[in-house]
Structure formats: structure tokens, C-alpha cells
Protein backbone atom coordinates (compact mmCIF):
# COMPACT_ATOMS: atom_id res chain seq x y z
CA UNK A 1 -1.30 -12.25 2.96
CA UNK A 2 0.18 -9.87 0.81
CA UNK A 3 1.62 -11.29 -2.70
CA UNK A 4 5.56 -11.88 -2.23
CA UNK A 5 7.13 -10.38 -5.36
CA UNK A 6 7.16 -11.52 -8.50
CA UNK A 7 10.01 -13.81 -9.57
CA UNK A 8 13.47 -11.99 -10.62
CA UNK A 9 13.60 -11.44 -14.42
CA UNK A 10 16.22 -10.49 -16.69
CA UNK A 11 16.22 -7.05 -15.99
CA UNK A 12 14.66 -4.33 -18.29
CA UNK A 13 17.16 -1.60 -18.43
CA UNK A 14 15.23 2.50 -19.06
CA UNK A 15 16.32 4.60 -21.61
CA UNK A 16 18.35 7.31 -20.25
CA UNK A 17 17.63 11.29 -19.82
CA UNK A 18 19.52 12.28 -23.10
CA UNK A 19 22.10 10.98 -25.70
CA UNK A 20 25.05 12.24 -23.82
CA UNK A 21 24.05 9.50 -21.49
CA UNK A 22 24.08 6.28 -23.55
CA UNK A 23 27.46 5.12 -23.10
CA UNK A 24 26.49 2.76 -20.12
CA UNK A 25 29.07 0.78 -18.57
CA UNK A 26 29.09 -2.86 -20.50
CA UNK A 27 27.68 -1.31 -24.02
CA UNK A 28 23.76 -2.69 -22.72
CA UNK A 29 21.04 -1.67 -24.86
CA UNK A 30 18.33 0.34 -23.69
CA UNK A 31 14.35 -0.01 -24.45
CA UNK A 32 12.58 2.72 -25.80
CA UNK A 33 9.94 4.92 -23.97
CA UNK A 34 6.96 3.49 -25.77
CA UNK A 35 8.53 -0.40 -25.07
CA UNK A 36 9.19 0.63 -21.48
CA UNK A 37 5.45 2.51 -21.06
CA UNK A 38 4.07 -1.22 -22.45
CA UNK A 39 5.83 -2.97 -19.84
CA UNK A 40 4.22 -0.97 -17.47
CA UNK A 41 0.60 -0.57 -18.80
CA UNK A 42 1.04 -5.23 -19.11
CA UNK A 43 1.71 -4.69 -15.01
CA UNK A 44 -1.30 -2.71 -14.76
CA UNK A 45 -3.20 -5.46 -16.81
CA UNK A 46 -1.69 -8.35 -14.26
CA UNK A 47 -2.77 -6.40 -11.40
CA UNK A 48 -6.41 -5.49 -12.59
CA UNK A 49 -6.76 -9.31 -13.26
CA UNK A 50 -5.40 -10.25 -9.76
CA UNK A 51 -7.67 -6.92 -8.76
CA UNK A 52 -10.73 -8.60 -10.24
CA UNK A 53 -10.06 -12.48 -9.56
CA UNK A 54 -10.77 -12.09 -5.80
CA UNK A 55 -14.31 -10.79 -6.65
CA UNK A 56 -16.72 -13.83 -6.30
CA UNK A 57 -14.01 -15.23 -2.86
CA UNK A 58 -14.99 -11.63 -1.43
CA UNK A 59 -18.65 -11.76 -1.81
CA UNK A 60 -18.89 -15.51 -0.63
CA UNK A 61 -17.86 -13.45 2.80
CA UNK A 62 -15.98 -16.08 4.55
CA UNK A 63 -12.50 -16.17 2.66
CA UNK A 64 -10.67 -13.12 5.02
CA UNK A 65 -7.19 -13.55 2.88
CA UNK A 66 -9.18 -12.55 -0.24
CA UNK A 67 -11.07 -9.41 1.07
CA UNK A 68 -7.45 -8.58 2.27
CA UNK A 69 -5.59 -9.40 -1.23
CA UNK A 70 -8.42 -7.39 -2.91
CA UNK A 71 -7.33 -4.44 -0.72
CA UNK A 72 -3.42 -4.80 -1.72
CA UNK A 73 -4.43 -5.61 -5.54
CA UNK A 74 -6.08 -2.15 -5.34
CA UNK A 75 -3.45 -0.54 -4.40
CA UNK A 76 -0.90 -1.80 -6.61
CA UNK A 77 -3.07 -1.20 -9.48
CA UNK A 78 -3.51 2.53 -9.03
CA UNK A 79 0.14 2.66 -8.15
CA UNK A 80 1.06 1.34 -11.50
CA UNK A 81 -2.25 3.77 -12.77
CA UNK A 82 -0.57 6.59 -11.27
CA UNK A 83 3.23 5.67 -12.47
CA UNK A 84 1.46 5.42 -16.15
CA UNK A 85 -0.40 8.21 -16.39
CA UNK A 86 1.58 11.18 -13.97
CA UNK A 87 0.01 14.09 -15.88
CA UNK A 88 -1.92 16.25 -13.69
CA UNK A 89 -5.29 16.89 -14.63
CA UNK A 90 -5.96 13.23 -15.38
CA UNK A 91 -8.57 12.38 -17.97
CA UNK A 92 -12.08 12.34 -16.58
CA UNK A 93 -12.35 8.79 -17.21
CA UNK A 94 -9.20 8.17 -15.43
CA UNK A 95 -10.83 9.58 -12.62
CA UNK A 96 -13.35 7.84 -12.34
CA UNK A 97 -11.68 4.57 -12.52
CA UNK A 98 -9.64 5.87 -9.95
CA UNK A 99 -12.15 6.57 -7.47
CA UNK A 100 -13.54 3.38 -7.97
CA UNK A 101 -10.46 1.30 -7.13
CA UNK A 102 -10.49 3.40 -4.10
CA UNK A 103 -14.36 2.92 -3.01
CA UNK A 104 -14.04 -0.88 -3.60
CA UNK A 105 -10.94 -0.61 -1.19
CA UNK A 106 -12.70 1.65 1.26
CA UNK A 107 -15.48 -0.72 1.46
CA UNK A 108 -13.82 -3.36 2.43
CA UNK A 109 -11.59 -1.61 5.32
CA UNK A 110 -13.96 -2.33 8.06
CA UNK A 111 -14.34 -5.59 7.48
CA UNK A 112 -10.80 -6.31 7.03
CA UNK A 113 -9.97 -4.75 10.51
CA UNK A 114 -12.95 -7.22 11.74
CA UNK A 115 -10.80 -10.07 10.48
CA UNK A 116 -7.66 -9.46 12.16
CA UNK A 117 -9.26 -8.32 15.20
CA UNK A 118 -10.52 -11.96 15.31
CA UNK A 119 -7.69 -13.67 14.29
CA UNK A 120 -5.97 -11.80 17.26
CA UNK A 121 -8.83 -12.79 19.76
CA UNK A 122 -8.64 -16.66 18.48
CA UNK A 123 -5.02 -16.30 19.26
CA UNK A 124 -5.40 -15.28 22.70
CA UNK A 125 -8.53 -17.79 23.73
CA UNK A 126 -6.10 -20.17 22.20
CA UNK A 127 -3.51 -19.91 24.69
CA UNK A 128 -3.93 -22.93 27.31
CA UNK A 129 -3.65 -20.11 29.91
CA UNK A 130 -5.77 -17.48 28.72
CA UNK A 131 -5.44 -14.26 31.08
CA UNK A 132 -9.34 -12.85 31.00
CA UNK A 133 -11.16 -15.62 29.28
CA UNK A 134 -14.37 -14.72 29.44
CA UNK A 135 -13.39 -10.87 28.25
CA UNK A 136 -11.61 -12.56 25.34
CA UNK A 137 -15.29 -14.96 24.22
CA UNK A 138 -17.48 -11.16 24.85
CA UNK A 139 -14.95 -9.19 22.97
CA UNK A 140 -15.52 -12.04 19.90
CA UNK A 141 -18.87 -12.02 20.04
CA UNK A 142 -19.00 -8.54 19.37
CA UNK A 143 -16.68 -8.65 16.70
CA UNK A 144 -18.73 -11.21 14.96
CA UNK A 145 -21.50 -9.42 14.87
CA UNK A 146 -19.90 -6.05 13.93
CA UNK A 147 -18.22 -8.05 11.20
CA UNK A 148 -21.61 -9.22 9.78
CA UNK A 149 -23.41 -6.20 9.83
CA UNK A 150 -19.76 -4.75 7.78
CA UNK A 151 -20.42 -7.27 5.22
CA UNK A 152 -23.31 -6.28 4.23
CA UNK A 153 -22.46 -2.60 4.35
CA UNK A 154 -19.42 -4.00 1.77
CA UNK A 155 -21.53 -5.99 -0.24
CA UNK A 156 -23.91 -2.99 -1.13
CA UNK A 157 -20.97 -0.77 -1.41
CA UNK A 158 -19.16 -2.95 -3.68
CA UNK A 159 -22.57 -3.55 -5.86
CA UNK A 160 -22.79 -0.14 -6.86
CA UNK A 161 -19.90 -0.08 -8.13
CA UNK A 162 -20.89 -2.73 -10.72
CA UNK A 163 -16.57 -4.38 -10.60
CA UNK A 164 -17.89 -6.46 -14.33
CA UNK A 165 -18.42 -2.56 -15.91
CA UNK A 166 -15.57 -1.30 -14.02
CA UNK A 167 -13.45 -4.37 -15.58
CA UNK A 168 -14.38 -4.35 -18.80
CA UNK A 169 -13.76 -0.01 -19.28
CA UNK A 170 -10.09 0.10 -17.20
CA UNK A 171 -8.75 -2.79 -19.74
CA UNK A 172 -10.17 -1.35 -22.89
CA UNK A 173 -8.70 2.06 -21.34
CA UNK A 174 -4.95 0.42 -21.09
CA UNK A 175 -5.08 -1.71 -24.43
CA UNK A 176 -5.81 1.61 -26.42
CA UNK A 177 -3.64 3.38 -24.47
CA UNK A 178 -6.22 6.22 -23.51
CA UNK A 179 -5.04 9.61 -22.13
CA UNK A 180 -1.44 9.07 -22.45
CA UNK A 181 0.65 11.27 -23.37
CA UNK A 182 4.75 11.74 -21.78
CA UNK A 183 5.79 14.47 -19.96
CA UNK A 184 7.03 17.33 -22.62
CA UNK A 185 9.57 18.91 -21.63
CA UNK A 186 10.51 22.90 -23.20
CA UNK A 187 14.52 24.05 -23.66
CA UNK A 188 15.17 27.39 -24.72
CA UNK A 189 13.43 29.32 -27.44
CA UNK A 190 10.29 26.83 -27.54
CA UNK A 191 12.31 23.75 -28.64
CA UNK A 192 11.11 20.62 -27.43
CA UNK A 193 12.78 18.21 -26.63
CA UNK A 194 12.68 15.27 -28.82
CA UNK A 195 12.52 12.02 -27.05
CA UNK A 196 11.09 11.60 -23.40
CA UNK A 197 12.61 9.62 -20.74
CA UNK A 198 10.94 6.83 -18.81
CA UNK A 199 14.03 7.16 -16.36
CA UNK A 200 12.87 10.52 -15.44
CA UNK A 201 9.16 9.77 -15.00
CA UNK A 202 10.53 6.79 -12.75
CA UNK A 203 12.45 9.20 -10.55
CA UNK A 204 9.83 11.72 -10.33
CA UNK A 205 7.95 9.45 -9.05
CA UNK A 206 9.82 8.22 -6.38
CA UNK A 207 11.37 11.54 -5.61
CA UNK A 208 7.80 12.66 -4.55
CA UNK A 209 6.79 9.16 -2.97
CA UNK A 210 9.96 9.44 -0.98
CA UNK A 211 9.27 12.74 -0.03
CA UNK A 212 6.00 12.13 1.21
CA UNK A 213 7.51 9.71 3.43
CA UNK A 214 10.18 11.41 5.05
CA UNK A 215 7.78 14.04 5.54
CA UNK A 216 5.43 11.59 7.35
CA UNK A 217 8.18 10.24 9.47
CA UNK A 218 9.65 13.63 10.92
CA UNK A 219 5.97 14.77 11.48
CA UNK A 220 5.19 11.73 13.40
CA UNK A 221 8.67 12.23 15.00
CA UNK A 222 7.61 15.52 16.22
CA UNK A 223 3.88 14.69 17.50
CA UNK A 224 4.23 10.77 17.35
CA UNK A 225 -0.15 10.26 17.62
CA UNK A 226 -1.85 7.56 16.08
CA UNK A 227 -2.88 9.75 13.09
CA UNK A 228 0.81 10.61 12.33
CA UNK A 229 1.84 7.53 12.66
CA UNK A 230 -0.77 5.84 10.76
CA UNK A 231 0.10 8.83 7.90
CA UNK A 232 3.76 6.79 7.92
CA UNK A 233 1.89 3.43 7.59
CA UNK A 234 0.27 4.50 4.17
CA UNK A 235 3.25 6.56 2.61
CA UNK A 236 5.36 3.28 2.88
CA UNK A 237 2.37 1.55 1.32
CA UNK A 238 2.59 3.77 -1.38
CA UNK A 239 6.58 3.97 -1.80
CA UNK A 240 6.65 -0.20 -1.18
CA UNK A 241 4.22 -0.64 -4.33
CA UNK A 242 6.24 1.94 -6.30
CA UNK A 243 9.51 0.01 -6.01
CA UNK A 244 8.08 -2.81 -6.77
CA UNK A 245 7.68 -1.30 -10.15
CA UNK A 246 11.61 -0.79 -10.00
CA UNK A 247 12.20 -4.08 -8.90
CA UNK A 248 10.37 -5.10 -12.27
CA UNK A 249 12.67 -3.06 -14.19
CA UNK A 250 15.47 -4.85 -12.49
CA UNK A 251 16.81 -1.70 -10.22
CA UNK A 252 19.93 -2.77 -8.41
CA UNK A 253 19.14 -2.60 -4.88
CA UNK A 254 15.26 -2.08 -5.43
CA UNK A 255 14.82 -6.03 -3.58
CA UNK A 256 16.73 -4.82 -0.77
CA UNK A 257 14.82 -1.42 -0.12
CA UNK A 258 11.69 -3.66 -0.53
CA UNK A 259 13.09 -5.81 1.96
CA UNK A 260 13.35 -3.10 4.75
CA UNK A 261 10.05 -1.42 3.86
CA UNK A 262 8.18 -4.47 4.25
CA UNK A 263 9.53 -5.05 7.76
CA UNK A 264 8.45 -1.73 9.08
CA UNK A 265 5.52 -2.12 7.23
CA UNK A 266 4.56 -5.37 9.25
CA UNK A 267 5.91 -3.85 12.47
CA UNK A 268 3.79 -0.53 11.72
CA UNK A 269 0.45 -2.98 10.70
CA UNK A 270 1.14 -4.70 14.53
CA UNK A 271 0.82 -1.27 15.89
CA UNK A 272 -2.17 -0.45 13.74
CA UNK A 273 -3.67 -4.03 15.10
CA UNK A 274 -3.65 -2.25 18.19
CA UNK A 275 -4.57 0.81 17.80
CA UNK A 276 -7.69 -0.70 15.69
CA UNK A 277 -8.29 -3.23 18.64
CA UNK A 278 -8.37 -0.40 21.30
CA UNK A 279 -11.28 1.51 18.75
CA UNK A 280 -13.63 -1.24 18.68
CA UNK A 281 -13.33 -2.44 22.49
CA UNK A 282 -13.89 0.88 23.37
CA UNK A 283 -16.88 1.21 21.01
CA UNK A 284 -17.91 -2.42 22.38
CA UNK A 285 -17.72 -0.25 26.04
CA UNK A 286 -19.87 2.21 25.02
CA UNK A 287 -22.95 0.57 23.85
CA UNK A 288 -25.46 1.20 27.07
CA UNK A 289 -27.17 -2.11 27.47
CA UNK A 290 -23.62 -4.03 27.84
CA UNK A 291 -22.85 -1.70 30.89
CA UNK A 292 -26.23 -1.58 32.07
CA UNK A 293 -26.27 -6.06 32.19
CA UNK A 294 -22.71 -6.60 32.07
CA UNK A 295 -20.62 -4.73 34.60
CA UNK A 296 -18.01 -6.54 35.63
CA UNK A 297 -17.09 -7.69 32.27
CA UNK A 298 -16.60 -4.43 30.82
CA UNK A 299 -14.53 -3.86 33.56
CA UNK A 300 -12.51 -6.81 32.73
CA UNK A 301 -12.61 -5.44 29.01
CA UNK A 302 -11.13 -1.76 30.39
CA UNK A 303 -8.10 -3.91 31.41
CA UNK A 304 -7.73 -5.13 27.90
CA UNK A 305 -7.62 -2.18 27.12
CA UNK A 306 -5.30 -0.79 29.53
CA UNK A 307 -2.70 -3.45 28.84
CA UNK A 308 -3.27 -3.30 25.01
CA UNK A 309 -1.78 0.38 25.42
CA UNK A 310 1.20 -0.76 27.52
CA UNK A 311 2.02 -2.99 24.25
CA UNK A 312 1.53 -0.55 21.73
CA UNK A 313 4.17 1.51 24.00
CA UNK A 314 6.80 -0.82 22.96
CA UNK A 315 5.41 -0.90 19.48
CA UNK A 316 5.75 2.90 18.63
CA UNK A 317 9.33 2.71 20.58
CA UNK A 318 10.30 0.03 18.04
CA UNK A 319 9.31 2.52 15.42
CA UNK A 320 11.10 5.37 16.54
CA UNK A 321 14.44 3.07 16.58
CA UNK A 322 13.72 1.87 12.97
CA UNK A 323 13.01 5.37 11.36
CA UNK A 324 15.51 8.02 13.05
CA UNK A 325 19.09 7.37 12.78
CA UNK A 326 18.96 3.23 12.15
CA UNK A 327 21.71 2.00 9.85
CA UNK A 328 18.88 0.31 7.44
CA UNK A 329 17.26 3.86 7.12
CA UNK A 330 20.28 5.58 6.40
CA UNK A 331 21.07 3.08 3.28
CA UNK A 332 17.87 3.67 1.98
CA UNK A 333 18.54 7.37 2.23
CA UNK A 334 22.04 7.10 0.43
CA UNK A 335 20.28 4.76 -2.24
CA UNK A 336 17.81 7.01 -2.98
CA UNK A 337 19.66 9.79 -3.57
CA UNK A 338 22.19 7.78 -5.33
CA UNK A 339 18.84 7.20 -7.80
CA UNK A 340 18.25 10.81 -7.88
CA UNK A 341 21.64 11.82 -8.55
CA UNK A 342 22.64 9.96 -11.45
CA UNK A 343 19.22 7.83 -13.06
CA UNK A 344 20.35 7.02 -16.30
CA UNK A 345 23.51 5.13 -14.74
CA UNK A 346 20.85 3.94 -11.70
CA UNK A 347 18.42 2.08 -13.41
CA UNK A 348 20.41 0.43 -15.74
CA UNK A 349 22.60 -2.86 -15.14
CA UNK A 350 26.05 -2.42 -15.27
């Protein structure tokens, strides 16, 4: 399962956009850029060594909660990565570290998928009245196998990446700080302005990771196919691990939004169960031999199928509900832009 957030904290409170903006409600002081950037480069470290720590459970192959916090470790980390180091062209070695986060995650997807697609068939032969048994035991013996031969596909994958090297050169990269430099920002007749703002980079951030989102949920809106709506499915990945960062700095209302994006997150990872499920039955279908000896059964499996589409029906209904006009999705509209409008008075506690 997914880690629950960490516990509340005092709250860190950002240094605002300029001077003029200092006089918070309730005189609170306010960290420094370089304090606030350390905060955030100690998250990175937490998350590389949660990243890391699931290594050896992953390779043993049998421990289906640790290939799966692996995947969610690597994507917090280059969240964090990304929040810490915004400027566009990143560093070469950035980059590289980058990609590899990614192909560790990558490698692993397939045999993730096999996971919960057997965790879903063990629930339904599980059942004391189990509609298409025998279906149900071919359908997991095909999974099995898949999921063996997608272990050792991971393994290989995940070997040439060499995580020890990978390790050792992201956390010498955050303890000297490599590639970092703030945003600079340029007034009038080349001045520059003198201090940066980690309130700013926060709310850049999110602008664009909100925007992403709401882009993903009106085109899914508008041609609601699996692609579309899987495109939703990762943008509130990618907004969910950004707030968390807020929530770390104490945001008021950050554990709120996190709440609501987590439940359309788990309703939009029960429609991807399905979607995932109908892929791999229908791949099971099209192998020659089981058609050729096993007739009847894959008929019985083409019902599986058939009914697996009537719930995911239901599913993407639920969906539409949650992201057009819901109240929930309107107060994380209003709290957004309440972020955007005013971030200096935001993100700090009154």
C-alpha cells in the first residue's frame, strides 16, 4: 500500500514573494530560501532511502507490497527532484538520475499489474459461490506464469541499472547541492532581484501540476477512452505527491486536498484494475493453442470479459460525477486559486 502521510509537524512557514509582504498576520517568522531548499533536498534524502530500502524485498520476488512501494517511492522522489531543481535544461547528471528512477519504475509495471490481477482473481475463487470457477483457476494460471516470466524481465532490467551506483551518486548529488541554482528573476533596466522566493517556486509548481490536470480531466471529459482517462490517473499522481510537499510545509488545507485526491485516485486505480484485467484476458484469448484445446473455457473467459466491461461502466460514471461539477472538486478549485492568488499569505500560518 501506498505510505499514509507523514505525521503533522509544526508547520514550516515560506518566505514570501517580496518585503512588502512580511507583515503576516500573528508577526510569524519566515525561513529563508536556502533553509526552506534544505528542507526539501532532507525529503528527497528520506525518499531515496525509502526508494532504495525496498531493493533486496523486490528482488526476493515474492513480497508484491514492496515491488508496489518501490513504484510510489519513485515517484515521490522525482517529485521532490523536480520541485528542487525546476530549471529547465536540467544538469546532465540530473538527467540521468532521472531516467533511472523512471526505468526502475517502468520495470516493475508489469509485474505490479500481475499482482493485483491476482489478488483480484484470489478474491473471486474465494467467494463460497464463485460464478465461473473454473474460468477464474485458467485465468490464474496464466497470470502466474505471465508474472514469472515479468520477473525476470524486471530483474534484468533493474540489474542494469546497477540501484548501489545509482544510490551512492543521487545522495552525493543532494548533500553538495549539485546544479542548483533559484529561479532569477530580471526587473527593469537589468536589476535583479535580490532574494528569491521559495513561495513562488512552490506555486509554479503547482500552478502547472494543476494545470496539467484540469487539462487531463476536460480532455477525458470530451473523449472519455481508457487512454484519457488513464492520462487523469497519472496527473493526480503527480499533483497528490506535490502536495504532499505542501502538506510538509504545513499548507492550510493541503491534508484536505490530499484527502480528496487520494479517493479518486483509488476509485480511478479500480477502473485501471479493470481496464488492465480486460488486456491480459484478452491476451490470455489470443494465444492459439488455448483456443485450439480449450474452447469452451475461453468462451467462459469472453464472459469475464463481457461483464468486466459492464463494471467498469459504473466505474468511469463514478468518475464523471467526481470530476465535473462535484462540490469536493469545486473546493479544490477555489483553494487553488486562493494559493495562486495571494502565496505569501497562503503558505504561511496565520
Amino acid at each position: 500500500m501506498e505510505d499514509e502521510l507523514t505525521p503533522t509537524r509544526q508547520p514550516v512557514v515560506v518566505e514570501p514573494a517580496s518585503s512588502s509582504e512580511s507583515a503576516i498576520p500573528g508577526g510569524t517568522l519566515l525561513l529563508p530560501y536556502e533553509e526552506c531548499c534544505k528542507k526539501v533536498r532532507e525529503l528527497a534524502l528520506r525518499q531515496l532511502n525509502r526508494f532504495i530500502s525496498y531493493e533486496a524485498k523486490v528482488l526476493k520476488g515474492d513480497d508484491a507490497d514492496a515491488i508496489h512501494d518501490m513504484r510510489v517511492a519513485s515517484r515521490r522522489l522525482q517529485q521532490v527532484l523536480d520541485l528542487l531543481y525546476p530549471n529547465k535544461p536540467r544538469p546532465t547528471e540530473l538527467r540521468r538520475l532521472r531516467r533511472q528512477i523512471r526505468a526502475c519504475r517502468r520495470a516493475l509495471g508489469d509485474l505490479r499489474n500481475c499482482d493485483v490481477m491476482l489478488e483480484f482473481v484470489r478474491r473471486s475463487l474465494g467467494r463460497k459461490r464463485a460464478a465461473r470457477r473454473e474460468a477464474w483457476t485458467a485465468v490464474q494460471h496464466f497470470l502466474l506464469m505471465r508474472r514469472s516470466e515479468s520477473f525476470l524481465r524486471a530483474v534484468r532490467k533493474i540489474g542494469k541499472i546497477n540501484l548501489a551506483v545509482f544510490y551512492v551518486n543521487l545522495k552525493e548529488y543532494l548533500h553538495h547541492d549539485k546544479g542548483h541554482a533559484p529561479p532569477v528573476e530580471h526587473h527593469a533596466h537589468g536589476a535583479v532581484a535580490a532574494r528569491p522566493s521559495f513561495a513562488k517556486d512552490l506555486i509554479r509548481a503547482l500552478e502547472s501540476a494543476w494545470s496539467r490536470f484540469e487539462e487531463q480531466i476536460e480532455l477525458s471529459h470530451r473523449s472519455p477512452r481508457p487512454e484519457t482517462i488513464h492520462g487523469v490517473r497519472i496527473a493526480a499522481k503527480r499533483l497528490r505527491y506535490l502536495l504532499e510537499v505542501f502538506h510538509e510545509f504545513g499548507v492550510p488545507g493541503s491534508a484536505d486536498a490530499l484527502v480528496w485526491l487520494r479517493q479518486l485516485q483509488n476509485h480511478l486505480g479500480n477502473w485501471h484494475d479493470l481496464i488492465v484485467l480486460e488486456q491480459m484476458l484478452i491476451e490470455m484469448l489470443a494465444r492459439p493453442e488455448f483456443l485450439r484445446d480449450h474452447l469452451p473455457l475461453a468462451m467462459e473467459v469472453e464472459k469475464l470479459i463481457l461483464r468486466n466491461r459492464e463494471n467498469n461502466i459504473g466505474l468511469e460514471e463514478k468518475y464523471s460525477q467526481m470530476t465535473r461539477d462535484s462540490v469536493e472538486m469545486q473546493r479544490q478549485k477555489e483553494w487553488i486559486a486562493h494559493l495562486v492568488a495571494s502565496p505569501s499569505t497562503a503558505l504561511v500560518k496565520a
